[in-house]
Protein backbone atom coordinates (compact mmCIF):
# COMPACT_ATOMS: atom_id res chain seq x y z
CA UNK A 1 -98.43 150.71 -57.87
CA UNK A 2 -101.41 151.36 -55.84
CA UNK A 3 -98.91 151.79 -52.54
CA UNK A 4 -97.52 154.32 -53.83
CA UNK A 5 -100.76 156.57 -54.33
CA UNK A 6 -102.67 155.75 -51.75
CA UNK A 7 -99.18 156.17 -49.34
CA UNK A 8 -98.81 160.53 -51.23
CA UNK A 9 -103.23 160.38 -51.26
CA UNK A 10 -103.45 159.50 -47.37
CA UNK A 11 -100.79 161.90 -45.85
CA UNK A 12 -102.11 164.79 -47.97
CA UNK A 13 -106.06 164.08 -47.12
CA UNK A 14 -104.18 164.24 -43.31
CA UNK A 15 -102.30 166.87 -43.79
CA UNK A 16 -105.92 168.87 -44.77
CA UNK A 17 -107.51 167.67 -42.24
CA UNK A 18 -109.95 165.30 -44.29
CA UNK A 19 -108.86 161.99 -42.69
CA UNK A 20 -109.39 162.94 -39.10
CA UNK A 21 -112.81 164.51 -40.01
CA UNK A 22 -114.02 160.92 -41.82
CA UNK A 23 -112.96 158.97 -39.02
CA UNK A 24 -114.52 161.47 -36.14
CA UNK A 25 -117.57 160.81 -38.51
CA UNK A 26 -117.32 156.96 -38.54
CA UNK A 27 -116.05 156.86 -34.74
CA UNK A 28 -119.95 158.29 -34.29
CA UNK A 29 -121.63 156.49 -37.11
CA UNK A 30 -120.34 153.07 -37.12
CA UNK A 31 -118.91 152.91 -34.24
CA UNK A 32 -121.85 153.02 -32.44
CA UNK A 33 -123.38 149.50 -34.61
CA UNK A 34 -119.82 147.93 -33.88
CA UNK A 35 -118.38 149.36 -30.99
CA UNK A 36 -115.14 149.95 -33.03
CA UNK A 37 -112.73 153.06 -33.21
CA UNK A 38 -113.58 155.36 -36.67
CA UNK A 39 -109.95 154.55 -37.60
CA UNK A 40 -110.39 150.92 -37.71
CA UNK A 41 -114.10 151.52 -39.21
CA UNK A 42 -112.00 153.06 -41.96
CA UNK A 43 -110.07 150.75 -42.63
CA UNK A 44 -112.43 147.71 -42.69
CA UNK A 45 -114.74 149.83 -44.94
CA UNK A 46 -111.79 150.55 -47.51
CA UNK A 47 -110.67 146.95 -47.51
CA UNK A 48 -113.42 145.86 -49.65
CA UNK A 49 -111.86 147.94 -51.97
CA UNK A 50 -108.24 148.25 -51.76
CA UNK A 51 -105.46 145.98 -50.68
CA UNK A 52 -104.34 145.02 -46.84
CA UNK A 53 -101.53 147.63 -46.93
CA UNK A 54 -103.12 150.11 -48.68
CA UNK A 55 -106.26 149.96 -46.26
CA UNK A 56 -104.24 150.62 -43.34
CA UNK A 57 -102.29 153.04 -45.16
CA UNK A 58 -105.17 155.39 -44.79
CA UNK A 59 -105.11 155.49 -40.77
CA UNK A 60 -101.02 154.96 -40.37
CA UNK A 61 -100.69 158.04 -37.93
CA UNK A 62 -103.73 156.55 -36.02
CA UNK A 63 -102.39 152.67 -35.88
CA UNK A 64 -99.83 153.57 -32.49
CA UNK A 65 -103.21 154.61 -30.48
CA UNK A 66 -105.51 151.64 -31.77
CA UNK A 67 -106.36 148.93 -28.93
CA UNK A 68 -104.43 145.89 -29.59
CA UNK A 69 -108.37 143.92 -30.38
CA UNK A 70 -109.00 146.83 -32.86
CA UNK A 71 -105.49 146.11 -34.25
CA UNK A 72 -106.81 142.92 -34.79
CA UNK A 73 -109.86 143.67 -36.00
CA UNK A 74 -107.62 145.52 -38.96
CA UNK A 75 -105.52 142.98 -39.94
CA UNK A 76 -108.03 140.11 -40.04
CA UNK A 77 -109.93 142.64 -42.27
CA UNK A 78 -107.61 143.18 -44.50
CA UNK A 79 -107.00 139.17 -44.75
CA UNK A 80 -110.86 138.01 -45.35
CA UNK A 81 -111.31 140.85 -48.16
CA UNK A 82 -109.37 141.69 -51.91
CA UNK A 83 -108.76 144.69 -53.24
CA UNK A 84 -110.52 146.16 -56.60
CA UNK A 85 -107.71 145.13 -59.38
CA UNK A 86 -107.60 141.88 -58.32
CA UNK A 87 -111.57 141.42 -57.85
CA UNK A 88 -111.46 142.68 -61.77
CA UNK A 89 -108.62 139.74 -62.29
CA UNK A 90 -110.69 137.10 -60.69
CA UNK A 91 -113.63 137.95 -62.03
CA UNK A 92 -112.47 137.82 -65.45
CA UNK A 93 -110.67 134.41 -64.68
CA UNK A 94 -113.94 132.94 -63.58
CA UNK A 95 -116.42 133.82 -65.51
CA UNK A 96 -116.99 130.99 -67.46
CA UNK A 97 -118.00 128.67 -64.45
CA UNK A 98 -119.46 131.69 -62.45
CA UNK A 99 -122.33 133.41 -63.52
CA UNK A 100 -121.82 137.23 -62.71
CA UNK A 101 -118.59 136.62 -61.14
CA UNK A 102 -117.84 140.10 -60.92
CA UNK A 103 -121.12 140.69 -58.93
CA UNK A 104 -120.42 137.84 -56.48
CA UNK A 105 -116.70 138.57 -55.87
CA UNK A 106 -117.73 141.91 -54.49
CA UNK A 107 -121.28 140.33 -52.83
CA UNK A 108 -118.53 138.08 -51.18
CA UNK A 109 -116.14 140.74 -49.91
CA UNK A 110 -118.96 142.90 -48.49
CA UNK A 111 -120.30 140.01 -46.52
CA UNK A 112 -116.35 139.47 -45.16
CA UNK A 113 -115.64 142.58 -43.59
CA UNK A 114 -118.30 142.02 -40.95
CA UNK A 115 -117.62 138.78 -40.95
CA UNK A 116 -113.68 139.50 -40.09
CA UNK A 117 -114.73 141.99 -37.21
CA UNK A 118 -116.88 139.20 -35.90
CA UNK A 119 -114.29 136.30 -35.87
CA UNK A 120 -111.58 138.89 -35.14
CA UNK A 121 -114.10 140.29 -31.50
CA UNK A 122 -114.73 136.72 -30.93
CA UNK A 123 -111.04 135.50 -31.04
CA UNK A 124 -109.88 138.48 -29.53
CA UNK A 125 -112.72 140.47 -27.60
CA UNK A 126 -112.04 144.08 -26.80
CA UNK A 127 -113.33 144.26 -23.07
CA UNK A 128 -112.97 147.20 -21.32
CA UNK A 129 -109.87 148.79 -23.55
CA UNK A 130 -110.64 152.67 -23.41
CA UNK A 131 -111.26 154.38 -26.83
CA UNK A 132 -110.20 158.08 -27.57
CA UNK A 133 -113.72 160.00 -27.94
CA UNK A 134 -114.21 160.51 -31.78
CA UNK A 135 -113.39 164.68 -30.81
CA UNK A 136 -109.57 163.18 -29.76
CA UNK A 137 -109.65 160.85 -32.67
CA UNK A 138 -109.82 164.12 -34.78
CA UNK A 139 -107.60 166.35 -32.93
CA UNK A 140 -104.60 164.72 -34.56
CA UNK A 141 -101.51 166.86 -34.72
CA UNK A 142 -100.09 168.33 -37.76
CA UNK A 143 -96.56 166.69 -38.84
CA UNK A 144 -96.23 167.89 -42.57
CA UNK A 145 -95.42 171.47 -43.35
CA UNK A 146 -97.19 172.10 -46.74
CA UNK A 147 -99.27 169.97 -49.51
CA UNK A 148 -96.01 169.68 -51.14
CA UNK A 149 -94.18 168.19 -48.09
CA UNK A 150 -97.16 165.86 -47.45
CA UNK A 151 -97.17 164.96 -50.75
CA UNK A 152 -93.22 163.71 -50.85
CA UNK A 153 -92.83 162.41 -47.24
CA UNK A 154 -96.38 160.45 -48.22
CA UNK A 155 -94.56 158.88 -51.76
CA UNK A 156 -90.86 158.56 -49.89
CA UNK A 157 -93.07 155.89 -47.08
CA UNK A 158 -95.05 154.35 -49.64
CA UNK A 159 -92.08 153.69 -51.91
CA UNK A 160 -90.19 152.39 -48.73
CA UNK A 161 -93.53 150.04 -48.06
CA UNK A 162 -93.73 148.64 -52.32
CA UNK A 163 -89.95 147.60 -51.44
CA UNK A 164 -90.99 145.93 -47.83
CA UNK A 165 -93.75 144.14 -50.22
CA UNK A 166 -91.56 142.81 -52.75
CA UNK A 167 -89.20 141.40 -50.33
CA UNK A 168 -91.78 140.07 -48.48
CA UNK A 169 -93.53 137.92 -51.57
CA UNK A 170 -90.15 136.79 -52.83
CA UNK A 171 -88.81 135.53 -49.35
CA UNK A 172 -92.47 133.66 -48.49
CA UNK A 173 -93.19 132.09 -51.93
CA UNK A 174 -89.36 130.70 -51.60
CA UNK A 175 -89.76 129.34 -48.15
CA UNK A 176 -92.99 127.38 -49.30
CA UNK A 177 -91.30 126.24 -52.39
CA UNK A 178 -88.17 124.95 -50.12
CA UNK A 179 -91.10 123.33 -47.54
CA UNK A 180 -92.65 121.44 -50.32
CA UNK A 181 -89.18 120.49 -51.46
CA UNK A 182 -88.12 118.99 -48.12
CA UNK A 183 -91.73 117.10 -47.33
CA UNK A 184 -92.72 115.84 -50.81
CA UNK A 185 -89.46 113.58 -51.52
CA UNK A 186 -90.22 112.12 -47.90
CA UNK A 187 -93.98 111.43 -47.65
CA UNK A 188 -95.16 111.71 -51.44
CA UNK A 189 -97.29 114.73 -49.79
CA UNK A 190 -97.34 118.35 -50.33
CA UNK A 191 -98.41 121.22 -47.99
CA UNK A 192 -101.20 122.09 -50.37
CA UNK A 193 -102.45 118.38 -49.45
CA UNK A 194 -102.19 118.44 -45.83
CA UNK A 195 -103.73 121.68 -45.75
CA UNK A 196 -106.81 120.22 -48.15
CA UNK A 197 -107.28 117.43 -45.53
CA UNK A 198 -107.78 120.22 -42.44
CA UNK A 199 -110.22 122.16 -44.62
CA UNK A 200 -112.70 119.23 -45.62
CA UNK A 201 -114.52 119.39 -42.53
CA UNK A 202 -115.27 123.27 -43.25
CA UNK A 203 -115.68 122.33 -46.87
CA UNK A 204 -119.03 120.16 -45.07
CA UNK A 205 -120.02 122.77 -42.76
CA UNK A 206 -120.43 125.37 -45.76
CA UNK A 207 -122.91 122.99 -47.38
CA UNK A 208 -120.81 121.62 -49.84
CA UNK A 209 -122.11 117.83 -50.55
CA UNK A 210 -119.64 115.02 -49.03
CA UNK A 211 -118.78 113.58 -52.21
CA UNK A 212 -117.75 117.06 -53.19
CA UNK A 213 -116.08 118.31 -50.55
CA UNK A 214 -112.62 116.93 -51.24
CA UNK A 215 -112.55 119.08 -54.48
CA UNK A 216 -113.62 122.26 -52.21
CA UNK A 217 -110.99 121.17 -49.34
CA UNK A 218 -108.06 121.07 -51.66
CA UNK A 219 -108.90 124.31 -53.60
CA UNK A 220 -109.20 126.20 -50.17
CA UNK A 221 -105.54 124.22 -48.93
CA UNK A 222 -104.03 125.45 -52.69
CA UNK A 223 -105.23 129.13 -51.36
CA UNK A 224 -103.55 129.18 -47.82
CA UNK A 225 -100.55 127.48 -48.83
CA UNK A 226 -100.16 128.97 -52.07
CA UNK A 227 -102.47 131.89 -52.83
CA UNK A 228 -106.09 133.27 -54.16
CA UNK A 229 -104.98 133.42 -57.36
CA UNK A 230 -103.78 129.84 -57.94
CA UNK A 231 -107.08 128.29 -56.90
CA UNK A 232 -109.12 130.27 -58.79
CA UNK A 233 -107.13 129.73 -61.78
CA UNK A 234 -107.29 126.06 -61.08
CA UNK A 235 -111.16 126.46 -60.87
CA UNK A 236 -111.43 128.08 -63.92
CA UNK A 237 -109.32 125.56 -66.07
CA UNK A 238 -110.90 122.96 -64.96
CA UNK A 239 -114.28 124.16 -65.23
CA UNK A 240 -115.05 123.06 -61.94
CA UNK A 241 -115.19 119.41 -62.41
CA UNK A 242 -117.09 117.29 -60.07
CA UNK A 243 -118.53 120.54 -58.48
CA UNK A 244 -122.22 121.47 -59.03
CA UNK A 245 -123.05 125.03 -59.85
CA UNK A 246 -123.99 125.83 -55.67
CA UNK A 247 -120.83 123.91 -54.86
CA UNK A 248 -118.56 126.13 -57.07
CA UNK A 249 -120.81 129.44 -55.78
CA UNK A 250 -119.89 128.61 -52.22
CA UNK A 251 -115.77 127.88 -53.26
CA UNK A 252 -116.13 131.61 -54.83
CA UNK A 253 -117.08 133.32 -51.99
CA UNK A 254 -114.75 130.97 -49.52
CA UNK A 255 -111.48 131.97 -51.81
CA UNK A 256 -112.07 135.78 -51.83
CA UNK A 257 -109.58 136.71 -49.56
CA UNK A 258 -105.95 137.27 -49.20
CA UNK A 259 -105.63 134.69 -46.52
CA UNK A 260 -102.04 133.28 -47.33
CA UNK A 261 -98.50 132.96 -46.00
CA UNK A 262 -97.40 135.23 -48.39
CA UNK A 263 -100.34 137.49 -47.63
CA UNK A 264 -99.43 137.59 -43.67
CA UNK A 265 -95.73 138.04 -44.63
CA UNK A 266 -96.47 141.54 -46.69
CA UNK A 267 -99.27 142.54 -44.58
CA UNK A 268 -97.10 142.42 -41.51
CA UNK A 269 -93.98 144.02 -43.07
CA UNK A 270 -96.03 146.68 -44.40
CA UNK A 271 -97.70 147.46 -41.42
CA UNK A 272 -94.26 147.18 -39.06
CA UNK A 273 -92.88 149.96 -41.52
CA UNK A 274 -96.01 152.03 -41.01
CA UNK A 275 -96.57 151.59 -37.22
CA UNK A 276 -92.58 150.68 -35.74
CA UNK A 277 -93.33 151.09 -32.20
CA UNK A 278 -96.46 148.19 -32.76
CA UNK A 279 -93.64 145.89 -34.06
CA UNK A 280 -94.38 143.34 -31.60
CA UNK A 281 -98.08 143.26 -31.23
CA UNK A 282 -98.44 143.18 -35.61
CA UNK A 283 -95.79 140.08 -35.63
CA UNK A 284 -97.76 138.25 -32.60
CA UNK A 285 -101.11 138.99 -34.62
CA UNK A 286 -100.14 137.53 -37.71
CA UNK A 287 -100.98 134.12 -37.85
CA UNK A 288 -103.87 134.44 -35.40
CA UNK A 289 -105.50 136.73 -38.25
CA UNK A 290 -104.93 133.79 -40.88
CA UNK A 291 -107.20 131.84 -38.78
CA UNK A 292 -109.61 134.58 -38.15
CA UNK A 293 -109.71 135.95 -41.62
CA UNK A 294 -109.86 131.92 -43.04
CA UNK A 295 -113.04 131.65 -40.67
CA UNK A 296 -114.33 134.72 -41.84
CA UNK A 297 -114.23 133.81 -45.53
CA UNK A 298 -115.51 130.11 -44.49
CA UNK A 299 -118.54 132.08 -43.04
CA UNK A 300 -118.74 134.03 -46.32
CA UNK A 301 -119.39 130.67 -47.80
CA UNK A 302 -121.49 129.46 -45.46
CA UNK A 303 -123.99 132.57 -45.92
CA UNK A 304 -124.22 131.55 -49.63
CA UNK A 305 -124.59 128.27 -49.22
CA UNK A 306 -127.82 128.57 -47.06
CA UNK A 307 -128.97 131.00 -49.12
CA UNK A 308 -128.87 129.09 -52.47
CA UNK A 309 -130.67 126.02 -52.78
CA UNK A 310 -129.48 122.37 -53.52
C-alpha cells in the first residue's frame, strides 16, 4: 500500500534533510502567492497526486507547529482532490461517457487544490496567526539515527496508519449501512436521497440545466453519503442518461474528490496517529472540511461549466 511507502519515503527524505529544504523553498515560493506555510504548500501540491493521508504524511513532524487555519487548509485539501491510482480507476471507469477522462480527472484536481485553500481561508481565515520564517521551517531537528533507522521507524508508523485506515473504512461504511437501515423502513427514504435533495440547488448553480439537475443532485448525494467511486460507477453504467455531454463534464469534475464520511473518518484517524497532541483540533476540523472540500469541488464544476458552452 501506498501508506506504507510514502510513511519509510518521507522520514528518510527528513532524515537527509530533503524535506525541510523543499518546504523552506515553497515557504518562499508559494507562500508568498498564498500566504501559506511551505509545509502546508506541500501538502496541497502533493494532494493532486497522492491520497489525504499520504499527503500529510510528507510534513508529519511539521503538522504540531502548523496554525490551526493552515491545518485546515490541509485537510480540506486533501478532501477536494484524489490521489493518482484512483484518478487511473476513474478514468478508466468513465471513459465511455467522458471524452479524455483521464485528462479531465486531473484538469479537475488541479483546479481543486486552490479551490480548497480558498473555501478552506474563507471558512476559516488565518488572521494574524504568526508563521515560523521559512529559515525555522527548515531548521527541523534530527530524531532518526541512521537511513536505516529512518527507514524502519518510517514503515513501523505507516504500517500503524494502513491499520488506523482499515478500521476506519470498515467502522464508517457500517454505520451508514445501519443509518440507511433505521431511516429507510420508516420514511421509504435513504440518506443518499436526502442528501440529493440538499445538493440540487448547487447542481443549478454549476450550470447544470433544471430539468437535469436532479440526476446531478443525486449522483453528488450517492458521493457524500456513500463514496467517489459509487457515483462514478453509477455514471458510467448508465451512460449518463438524461445528462447532456456539458452536464456529465460538470458531474466529473464535481465528484473528483474524496469528500465522504468514510473519507473524513480515515483522514482524521490517520492524521490523529501522525500528529497526537493535534487530536482535538483534527476531530473539530473534520466535518467543517466536508463542507469546505464539497464547496471546493462544486467550484471545480462551476469553472467547467462556464467554460464549456450549452
Amino acid at each position: 500500500p501506498l501508506v506504507l511507502v510514502v510513511g519509510a519515503l518521507s522520514a528518510v527524505l527528513y532524515h537527509w534533510r530533503v524535506l525541510p529544504a523543499v518546504v523552506a523553498l515553497l515557504a518562499r515560493g508559494l507562500g508568498r502567492l498564498f500566504g501559506l506555510s511551505g509545509a502546508c504548500n506541500l501538502s496541497v501540491a502533493a494532494n493532486v497526486f497522492v491520497g489525504m493521508v499520504e499527503a500529510p504524511l510528507l510534513i508529519r513532524h511539521w503538522l504540531a507547529g502548523l496554525p490551526r487555519a493552515e491545518l485546515f487548509v490541509v485537510m480540506v485539501a486533501g478532501l477536494a482532490t484524489i490521489s493518482g491510482n484512483m484518478l487511473v480507476i476513474y478514468a478508466g471507469l468513465i471513459a465511455p461517457v467522458v471524452p479524455d477522462a483521464a485528462g479531465q480527472l486531473l484538469a479537475a484536481s488541479l483546479i481543486s487544490a486552490p479551490a480548497a485553500i480558498l473555501a478552506a481561508l474563507l471558512m476559516m481565515p488565518e488572521g494574524e496567526a504568526q508563521r515560523a520564517p521559512p529559515a525555522a521551517e527548515a531548521a527541523q531537528p534530527r530524531l532518526y539515527d541512521s537511513t536505516m533507522d529512518a527507514l524502519v521507524r518510517g514503515t513501523a508508523d505507516g504500517l500503524g496508519l494502513l491499520l488506523g485506515i482499515m478500521a476506519s473504512l470498515i467502522v464508517f461504511v457500517a454505520l451508514v449501512a445501519l443509518a440507511n437501515a433505521a431511516v429507510e423502513p420508516l420514511t421509504g427514504l435513504t440518506l443518499q436521497q436526502v442528501a440529493g435533495w440538499a445538493f440540487w440547488p448547487l447542481a443549478w448553480a454549476m450550470g447544470v440545466p433544471a430539468e437535469e439537475c436532479a440526476t446531478v443532485a443525486r449522483l453528488l448525494g450517492v458521493k457524500v453519503v456513500v463514496n467517489e467511486f459509487v457515483s462514478y460507477l453509477e455514471l458510467a453504467t448508465t451512460g449518463g442518461a438524461g445528462l447532456s455531454e456539458r452536464s456529465r463534464l460538470v458531474l466529473t469534475y464535481a465528484l473528483c474528490g474524496f469528500t465522504n464520511f468514510s473519507s473524513v473518518g480515515i483522514m482524521v484517524t490517520g492524521m490523529t496517529a501522525m500528529c497526537p497532541e493535534r487530536r482535538a483540533d483534527i476531530v473539530a476540523l473534520g466535518l467543517p472540511s466536508l463542507v469546505a472540500a464539497t464547496v471546493a469541488c462544486c467550484m471545480s464544476g462551476a469553472t467547467v461549466g462556464l467554460l464549456t458552452p450549452p
